[in-house]
N, C-alpha and C. Protein backbone atom coordinates (compact mmCIF):
# COMPACT_ATOMS: atom_id res chain seq x y z
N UNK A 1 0.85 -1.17 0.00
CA UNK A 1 0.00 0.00 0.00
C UNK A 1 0.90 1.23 0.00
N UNK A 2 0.45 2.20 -0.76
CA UNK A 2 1.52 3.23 -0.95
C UNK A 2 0.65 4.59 0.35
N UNK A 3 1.58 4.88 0.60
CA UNK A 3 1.15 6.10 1.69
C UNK A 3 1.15 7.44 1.03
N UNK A 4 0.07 8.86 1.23
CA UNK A 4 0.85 9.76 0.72
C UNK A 4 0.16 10.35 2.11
N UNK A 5 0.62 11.65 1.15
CA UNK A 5 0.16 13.36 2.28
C UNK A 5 -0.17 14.47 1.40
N UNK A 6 -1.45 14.77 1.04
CA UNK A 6 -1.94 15.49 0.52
C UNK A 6 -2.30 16.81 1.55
N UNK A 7 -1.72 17.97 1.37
CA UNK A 7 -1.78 19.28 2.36
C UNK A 7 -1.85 20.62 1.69
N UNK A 8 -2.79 21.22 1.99
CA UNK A 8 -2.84 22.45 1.48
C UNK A 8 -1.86 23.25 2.33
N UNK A 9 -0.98 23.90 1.81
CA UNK A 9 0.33 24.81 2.19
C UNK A 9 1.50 24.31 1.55
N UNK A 10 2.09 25.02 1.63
CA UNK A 10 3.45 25.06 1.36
C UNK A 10 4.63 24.92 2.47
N UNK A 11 5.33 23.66 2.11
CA UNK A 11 6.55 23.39 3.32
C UNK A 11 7.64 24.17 2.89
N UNK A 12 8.06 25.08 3.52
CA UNK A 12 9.40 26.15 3.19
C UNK A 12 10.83 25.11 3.36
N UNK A 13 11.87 25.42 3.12
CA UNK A 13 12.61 25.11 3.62
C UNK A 13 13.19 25.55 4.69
N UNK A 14 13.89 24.47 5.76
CA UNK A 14 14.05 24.81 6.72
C UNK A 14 14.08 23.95 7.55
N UNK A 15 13.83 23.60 9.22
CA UNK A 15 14.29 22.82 9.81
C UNK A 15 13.11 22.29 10.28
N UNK A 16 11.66 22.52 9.37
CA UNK A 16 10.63 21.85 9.94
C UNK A 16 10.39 20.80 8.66
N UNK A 17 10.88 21.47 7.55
CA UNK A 17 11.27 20.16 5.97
C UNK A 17 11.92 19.28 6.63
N UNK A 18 13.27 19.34 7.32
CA UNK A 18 14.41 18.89 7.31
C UNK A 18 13.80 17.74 8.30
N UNK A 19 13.10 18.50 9.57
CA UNK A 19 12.60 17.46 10.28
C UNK A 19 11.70 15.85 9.55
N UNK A 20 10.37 16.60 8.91
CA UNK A 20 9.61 16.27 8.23
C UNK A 20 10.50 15.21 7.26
N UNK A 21 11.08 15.33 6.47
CA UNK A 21 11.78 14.28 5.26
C UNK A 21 12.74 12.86 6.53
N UNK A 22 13.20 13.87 7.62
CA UNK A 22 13.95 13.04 7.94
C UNK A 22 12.96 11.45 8.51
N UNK A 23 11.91 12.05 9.05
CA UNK A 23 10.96 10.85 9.34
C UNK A 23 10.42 10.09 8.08
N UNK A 24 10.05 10.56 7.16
CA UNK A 24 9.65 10.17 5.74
C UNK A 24 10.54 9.37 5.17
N UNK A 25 11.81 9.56 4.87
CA UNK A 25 13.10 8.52 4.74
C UNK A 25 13.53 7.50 5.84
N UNK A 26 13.50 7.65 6.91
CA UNK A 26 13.16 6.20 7.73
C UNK A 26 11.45 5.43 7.40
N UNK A 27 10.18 5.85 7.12
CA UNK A 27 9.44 5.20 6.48
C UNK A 27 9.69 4.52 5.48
N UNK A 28 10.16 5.29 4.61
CA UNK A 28 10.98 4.81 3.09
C UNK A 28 11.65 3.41 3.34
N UNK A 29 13.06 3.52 4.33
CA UNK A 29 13.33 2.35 4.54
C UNK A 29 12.42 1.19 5.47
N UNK A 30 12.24 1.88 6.62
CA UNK A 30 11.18 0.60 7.37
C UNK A 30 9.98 0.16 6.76
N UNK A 31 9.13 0.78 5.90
CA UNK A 31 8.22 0.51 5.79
C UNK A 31 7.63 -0.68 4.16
N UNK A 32 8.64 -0.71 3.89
CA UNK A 32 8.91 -1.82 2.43
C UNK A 32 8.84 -2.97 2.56
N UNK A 33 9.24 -3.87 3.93
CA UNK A 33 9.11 -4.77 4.13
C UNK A 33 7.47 -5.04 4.75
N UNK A 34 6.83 -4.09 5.18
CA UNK A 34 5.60 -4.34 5.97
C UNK A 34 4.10 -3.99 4.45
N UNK A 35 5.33 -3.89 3.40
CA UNK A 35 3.93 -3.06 2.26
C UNK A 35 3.48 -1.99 2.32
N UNK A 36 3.80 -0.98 3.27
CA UNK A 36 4.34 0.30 3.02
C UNK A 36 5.24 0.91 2.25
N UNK A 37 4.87 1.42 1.09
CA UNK A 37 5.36 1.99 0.51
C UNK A 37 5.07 3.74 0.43
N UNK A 38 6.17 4.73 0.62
CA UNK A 38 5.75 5.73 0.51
C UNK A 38 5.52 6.38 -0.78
N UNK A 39 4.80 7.03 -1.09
CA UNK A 39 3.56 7.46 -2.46
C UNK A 39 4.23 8.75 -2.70
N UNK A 40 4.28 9.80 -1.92
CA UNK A 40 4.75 11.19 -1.61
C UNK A 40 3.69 12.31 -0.92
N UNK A 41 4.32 13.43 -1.15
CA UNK A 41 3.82 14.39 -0.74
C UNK A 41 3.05 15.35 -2.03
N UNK A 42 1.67 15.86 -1.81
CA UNK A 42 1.15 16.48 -2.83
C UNK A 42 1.18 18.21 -2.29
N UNK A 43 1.84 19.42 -2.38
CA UNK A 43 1.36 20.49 -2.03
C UNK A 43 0.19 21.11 -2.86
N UNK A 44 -0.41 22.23 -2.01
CA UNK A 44 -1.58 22.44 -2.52
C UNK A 44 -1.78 23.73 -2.17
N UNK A 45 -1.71 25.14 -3.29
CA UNK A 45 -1.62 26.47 -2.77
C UNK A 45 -3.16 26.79 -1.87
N UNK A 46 -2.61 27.81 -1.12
CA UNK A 46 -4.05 28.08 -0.05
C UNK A 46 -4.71 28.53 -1.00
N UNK A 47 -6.35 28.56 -1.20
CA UNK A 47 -7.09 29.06 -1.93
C UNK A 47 -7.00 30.88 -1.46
N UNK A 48 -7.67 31.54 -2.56
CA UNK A 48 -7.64 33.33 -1.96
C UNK A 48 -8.69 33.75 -2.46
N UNK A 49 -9.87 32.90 -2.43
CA UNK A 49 -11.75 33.19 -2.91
C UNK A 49 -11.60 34.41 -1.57
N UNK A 50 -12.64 35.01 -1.80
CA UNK A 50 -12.78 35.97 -0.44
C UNK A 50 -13.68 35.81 0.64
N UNK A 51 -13.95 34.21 0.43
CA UNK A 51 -15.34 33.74 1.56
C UNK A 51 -14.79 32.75 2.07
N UNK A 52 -15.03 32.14 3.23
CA UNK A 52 -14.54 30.55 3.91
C UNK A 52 -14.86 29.95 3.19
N UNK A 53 -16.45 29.69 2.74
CA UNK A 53 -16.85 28.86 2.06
C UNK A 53 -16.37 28.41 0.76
N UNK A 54 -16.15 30.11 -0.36
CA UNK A 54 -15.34 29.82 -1.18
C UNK A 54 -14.23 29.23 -1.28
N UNK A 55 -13.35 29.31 -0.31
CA UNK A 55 -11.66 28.79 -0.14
C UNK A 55 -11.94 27.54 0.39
N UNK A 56 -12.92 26.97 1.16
CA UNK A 56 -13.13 25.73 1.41
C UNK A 56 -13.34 24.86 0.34
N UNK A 57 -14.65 25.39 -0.48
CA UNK A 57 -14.93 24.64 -2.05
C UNK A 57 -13.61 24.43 -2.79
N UNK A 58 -12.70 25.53 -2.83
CA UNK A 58 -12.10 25.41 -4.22
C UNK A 58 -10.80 24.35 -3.29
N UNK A 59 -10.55 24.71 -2.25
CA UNK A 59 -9.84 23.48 -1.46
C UNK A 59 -10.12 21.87 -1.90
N UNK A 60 -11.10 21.96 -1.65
CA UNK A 60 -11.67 20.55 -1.43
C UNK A 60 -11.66 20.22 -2.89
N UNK A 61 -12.14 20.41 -3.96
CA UNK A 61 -12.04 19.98 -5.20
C UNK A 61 -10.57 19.81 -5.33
N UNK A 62 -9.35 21.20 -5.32
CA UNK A 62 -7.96 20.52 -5.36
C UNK A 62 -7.35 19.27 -5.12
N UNK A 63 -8.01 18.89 -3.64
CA UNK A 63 -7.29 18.12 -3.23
C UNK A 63 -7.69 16.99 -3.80
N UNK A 64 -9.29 16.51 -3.75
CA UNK A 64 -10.08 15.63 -4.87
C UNK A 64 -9.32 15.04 -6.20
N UNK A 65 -9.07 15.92 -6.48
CA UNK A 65 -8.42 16.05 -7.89
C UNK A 65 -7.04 15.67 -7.84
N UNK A 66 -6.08 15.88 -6.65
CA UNK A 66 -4.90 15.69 -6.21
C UNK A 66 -4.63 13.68 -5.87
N UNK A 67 -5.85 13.60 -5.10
CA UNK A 67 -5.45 11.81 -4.21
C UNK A 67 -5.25 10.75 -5.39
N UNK A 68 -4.83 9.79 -5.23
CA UNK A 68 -4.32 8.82 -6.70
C UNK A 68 -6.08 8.21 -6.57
N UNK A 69 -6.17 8.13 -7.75
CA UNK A 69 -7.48 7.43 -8.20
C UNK A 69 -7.91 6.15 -7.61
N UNK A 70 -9.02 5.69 -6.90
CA UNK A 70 -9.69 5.29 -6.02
C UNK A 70 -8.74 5.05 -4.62
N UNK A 71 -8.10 6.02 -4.35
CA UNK A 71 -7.43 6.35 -3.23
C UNK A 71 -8.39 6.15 -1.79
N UNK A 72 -8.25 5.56 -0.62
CA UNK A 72 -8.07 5.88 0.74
C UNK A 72 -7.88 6.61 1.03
N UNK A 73 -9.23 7.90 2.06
CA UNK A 73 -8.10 8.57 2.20
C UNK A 73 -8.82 9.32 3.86
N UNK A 74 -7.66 9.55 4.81
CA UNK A 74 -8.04 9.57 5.82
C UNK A 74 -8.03 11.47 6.27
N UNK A 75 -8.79 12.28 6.76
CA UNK A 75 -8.52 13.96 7.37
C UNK A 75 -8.13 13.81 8.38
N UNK A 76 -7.16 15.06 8.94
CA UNK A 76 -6.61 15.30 9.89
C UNK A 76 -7.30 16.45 10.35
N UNK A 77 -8.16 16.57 11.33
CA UNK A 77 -9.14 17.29 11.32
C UNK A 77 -8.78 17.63 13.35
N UNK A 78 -8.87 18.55 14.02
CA UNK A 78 -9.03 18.44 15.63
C UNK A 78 -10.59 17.92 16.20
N UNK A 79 -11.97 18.05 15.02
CA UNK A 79 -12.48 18.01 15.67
C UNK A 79 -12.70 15.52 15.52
N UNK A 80 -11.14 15.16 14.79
CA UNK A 80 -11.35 13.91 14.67
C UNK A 80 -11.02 13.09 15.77
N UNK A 81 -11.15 11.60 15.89
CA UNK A 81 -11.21 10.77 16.80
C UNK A 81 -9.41 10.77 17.40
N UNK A 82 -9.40 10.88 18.65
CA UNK A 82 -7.69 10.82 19.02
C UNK A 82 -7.42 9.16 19.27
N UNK A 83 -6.53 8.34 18.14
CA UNK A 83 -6.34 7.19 18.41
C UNK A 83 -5.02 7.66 19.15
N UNK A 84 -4.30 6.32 19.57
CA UNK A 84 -3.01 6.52 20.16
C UNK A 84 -1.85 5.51 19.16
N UNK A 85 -0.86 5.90 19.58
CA UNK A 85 -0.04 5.48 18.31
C UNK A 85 -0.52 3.83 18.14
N UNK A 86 -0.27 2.96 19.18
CA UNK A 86 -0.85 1.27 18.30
C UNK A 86 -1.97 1.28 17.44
N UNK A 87 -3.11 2.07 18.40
CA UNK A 87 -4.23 2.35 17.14
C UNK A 87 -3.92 2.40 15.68
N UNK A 88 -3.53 4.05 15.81
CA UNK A 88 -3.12 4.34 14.48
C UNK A 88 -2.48 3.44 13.49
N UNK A 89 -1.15 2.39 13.96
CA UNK A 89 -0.52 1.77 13.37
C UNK A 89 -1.98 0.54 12.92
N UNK A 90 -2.33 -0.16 14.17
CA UNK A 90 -3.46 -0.64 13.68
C UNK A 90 -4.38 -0.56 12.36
N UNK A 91 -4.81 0.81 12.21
CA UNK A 91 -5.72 1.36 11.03
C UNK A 91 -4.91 1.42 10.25
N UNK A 92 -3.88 1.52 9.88
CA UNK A 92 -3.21 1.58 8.97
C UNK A 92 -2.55 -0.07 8.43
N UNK A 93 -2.77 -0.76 9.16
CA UNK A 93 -2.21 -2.62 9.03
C UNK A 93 -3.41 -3.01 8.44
N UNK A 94 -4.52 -2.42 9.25
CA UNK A 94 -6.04 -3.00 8.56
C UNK A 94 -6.51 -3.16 7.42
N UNK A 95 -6.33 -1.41 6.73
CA UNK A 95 -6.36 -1.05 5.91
C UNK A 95 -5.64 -1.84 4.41
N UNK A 96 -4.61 -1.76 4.73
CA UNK A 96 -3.72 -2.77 3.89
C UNK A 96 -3.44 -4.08 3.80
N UNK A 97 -4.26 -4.76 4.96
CA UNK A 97 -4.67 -5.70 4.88
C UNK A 97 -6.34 -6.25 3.88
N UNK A 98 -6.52 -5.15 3.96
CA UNK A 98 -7.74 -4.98 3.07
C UNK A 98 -7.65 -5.01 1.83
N UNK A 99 -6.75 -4.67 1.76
CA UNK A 99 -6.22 -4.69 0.18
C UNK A 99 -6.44 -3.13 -0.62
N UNK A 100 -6.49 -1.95 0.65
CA UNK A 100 -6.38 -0.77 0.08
C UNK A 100 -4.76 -0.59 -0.75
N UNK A 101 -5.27 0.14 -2.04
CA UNK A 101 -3.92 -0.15 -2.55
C UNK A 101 -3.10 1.77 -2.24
N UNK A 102 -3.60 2.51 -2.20
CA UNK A 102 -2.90 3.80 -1.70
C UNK A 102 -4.29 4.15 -0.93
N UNK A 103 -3.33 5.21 0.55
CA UNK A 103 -4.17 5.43 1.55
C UNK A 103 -3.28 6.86 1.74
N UNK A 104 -4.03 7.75 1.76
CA UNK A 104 -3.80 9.38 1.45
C UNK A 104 -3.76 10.10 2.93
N UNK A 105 -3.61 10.84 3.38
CA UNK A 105 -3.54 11.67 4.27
C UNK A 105 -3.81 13.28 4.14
N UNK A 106 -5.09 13.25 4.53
CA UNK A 106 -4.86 14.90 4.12
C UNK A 106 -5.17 16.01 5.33
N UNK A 107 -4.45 16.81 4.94
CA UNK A 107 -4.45 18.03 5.85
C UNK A 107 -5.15 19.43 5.43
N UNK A 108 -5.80 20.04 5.49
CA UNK A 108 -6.60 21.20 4.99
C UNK A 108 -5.91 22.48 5.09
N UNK A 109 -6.40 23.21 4.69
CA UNK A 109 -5.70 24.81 4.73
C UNK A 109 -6.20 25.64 6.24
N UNK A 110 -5.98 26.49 6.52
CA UNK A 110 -5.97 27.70 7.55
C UNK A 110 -7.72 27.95 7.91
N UNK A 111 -8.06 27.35 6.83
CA UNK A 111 -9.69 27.76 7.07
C UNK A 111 -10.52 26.07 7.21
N UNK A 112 -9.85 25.43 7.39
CA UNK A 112 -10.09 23.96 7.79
C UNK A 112 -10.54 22.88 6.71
N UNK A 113 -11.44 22.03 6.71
CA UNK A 113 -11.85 21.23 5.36
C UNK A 113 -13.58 21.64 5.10
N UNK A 114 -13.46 21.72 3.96
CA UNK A 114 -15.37 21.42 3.67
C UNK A 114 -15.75 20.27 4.46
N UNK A 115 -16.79 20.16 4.75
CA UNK A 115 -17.35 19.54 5.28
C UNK A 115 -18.05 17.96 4.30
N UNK A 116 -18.42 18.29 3.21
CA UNK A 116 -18.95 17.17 2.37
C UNK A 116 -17.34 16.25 2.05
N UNK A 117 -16.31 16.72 2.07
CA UNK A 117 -15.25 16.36 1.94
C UNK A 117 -14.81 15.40 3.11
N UNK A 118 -15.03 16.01 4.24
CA UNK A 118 -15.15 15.56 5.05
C UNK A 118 -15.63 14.49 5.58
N UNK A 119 -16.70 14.35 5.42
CA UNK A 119 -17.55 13.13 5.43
C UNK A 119 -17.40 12.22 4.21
N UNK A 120 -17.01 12.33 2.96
CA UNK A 120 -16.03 11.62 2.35
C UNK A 120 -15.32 10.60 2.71
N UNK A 121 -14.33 11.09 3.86
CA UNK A 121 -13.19 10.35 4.29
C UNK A 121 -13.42 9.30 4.96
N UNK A 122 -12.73 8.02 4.68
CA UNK A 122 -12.51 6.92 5.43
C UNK A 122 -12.88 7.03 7.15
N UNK A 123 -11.94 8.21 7.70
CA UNK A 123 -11.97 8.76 9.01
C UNK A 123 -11.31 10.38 9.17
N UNK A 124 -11.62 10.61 10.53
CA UNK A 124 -10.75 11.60 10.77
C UNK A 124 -10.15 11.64 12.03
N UNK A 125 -9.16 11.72 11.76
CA UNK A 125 -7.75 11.96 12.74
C UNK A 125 -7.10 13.03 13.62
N UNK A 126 -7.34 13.21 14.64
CA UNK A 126 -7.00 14.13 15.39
C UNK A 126 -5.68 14.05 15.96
N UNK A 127 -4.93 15.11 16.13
CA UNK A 127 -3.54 15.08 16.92
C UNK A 127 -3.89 16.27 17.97
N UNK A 128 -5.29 15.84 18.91
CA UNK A 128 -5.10 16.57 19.73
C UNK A 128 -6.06 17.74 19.33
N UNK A 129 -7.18 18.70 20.33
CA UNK A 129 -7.98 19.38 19.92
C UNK A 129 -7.42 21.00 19.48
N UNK A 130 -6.06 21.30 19.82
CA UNK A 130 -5.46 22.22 19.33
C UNK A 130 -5.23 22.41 17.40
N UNK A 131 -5.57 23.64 17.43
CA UNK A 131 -5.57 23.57 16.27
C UNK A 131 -3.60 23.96 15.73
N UNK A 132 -3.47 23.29 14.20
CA UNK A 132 -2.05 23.21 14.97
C UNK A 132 -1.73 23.79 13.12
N UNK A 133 -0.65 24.70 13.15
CA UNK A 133 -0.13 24.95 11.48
C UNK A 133 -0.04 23.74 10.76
N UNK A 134 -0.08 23.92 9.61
CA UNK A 134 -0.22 22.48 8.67
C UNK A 134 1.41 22.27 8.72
N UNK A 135 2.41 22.95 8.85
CA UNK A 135 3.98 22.03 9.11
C UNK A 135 4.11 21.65 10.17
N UNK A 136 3.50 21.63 11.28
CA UNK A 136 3.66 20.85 12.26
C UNK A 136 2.29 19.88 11.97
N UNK A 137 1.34 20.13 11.61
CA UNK A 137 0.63 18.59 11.42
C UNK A 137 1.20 17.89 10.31
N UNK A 138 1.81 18.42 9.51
CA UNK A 138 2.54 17.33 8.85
C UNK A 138 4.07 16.46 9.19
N UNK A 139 4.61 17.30 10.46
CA UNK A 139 5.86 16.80 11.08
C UNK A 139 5.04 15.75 11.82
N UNK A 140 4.47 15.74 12.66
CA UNK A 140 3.65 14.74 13.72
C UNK A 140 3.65 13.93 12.57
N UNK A 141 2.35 14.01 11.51
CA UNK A 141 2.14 12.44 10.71
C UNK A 141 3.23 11.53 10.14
N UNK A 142 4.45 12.73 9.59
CA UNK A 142 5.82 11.69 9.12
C UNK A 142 6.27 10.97 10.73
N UNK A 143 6.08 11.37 11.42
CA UNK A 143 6.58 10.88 12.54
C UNK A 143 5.86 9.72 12.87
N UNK A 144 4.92 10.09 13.09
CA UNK A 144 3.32 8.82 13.63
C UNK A 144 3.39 7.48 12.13
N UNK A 145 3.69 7.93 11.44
CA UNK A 145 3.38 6.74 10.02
C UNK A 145 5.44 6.20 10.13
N UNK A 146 5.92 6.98 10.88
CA UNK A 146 6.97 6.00 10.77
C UNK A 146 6.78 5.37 12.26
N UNK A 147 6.92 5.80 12.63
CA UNK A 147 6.35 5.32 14.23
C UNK A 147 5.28 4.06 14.54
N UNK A 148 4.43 4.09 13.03
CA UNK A 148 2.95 2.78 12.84
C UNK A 148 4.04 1.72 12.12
N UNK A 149 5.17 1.86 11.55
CA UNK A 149 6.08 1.32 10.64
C UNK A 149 6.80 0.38 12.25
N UNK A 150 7.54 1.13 12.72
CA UNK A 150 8.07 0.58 13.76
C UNK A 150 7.17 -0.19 14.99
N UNK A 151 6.18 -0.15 14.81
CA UNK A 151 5.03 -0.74 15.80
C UNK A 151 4.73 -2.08 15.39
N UNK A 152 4.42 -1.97 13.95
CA UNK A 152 4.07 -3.13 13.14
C UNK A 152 4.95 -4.28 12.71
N UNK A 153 6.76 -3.39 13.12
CA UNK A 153 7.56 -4.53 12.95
C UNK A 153 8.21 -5.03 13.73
N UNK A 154 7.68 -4.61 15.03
CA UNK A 154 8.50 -4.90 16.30
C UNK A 154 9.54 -4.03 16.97
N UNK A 155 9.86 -2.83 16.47
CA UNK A 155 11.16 -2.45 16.23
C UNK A 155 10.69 -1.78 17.76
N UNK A 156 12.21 -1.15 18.87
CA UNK A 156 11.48 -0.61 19.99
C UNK A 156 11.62 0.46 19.98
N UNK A 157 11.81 1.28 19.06
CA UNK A 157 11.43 2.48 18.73
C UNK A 157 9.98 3.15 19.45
N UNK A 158 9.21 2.49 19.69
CA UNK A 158 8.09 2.57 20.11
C UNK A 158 7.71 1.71 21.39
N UNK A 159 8.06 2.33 22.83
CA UNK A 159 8.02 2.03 23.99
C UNK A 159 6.44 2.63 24.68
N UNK A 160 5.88 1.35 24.07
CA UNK A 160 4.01 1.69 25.01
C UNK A 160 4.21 1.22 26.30
């Protein structure tokens, strides 16, 4: 199953990329043997309609348009369910045990996700009810999907 991360924003360079790739390249390697494969990263400019609603719509179609075709795909949303890391690794073993063949990750822009989009998704995923910049919700997920990598293969990287 190939993994991605579909996110509206832009990752600058810098030491929150640097962070971010560095977890993404230990996935890369740990996660090949478990059928994890990483897919990539999709950026996605913030919309600049002059309504929420507008920047939400034209969001949500982007990203639509962005996930690999009959894609999985899970939101990272605060107001989503807080699993804890086995969970997570869990839903993600399940999943690909299912025979999902790519399972997406997406993160929304500054003005959050549409809602029909929303309900779309497989699930939604919370890191916590703080609302948090999309480079740090995307540092947490490279972290957490390598972290479901190391859970799933024993490795003790991951001390529950």
């Amino acid at each position: 199953m190939k993994l991605w991360i579909v996110a509206v924003g832009r990752m600058k360079s810098g030491p929150e990329q640097d962070l971010a790739a560095r977890y993404i390249d230990r996935l890369r390697k740990g996660g090949s043997p478990l059928g994890l494969e990483w897919g990539g990263v999709v950026e996605l400019a913030e919309a600049r309609q002059s309504t929420v609603a507008e920047r939400k719509r034209d969001e949500a179609s982007r990203i639509e348009a962005a996930l690999p075709t009959n894609a999985t795909f899970l939101v990272l949303d605060e107001t989503g369910r807080t699993p804890n890391s086995t969970e997570f690794a869990n839903e993600i073993a399940r999943l690909r045990d299912e025979g999902v063949r790519d399972l997406a990750f997406v993160i929304g822009g500054p003005d959050g996700l549409q809602p029909e989009l929303r309900a779309r998704a497989a699930r939604a995923i919370a890191f916590g009810r703080l609302t948090l910049p999309h480079q740090i919700v995307r540092i947490l997920l490279a972290e957490q999907l390598y972290r479901a990598s190391t859970i799933l293969s024993g490795h003790p990287y991951h001390r529950a």
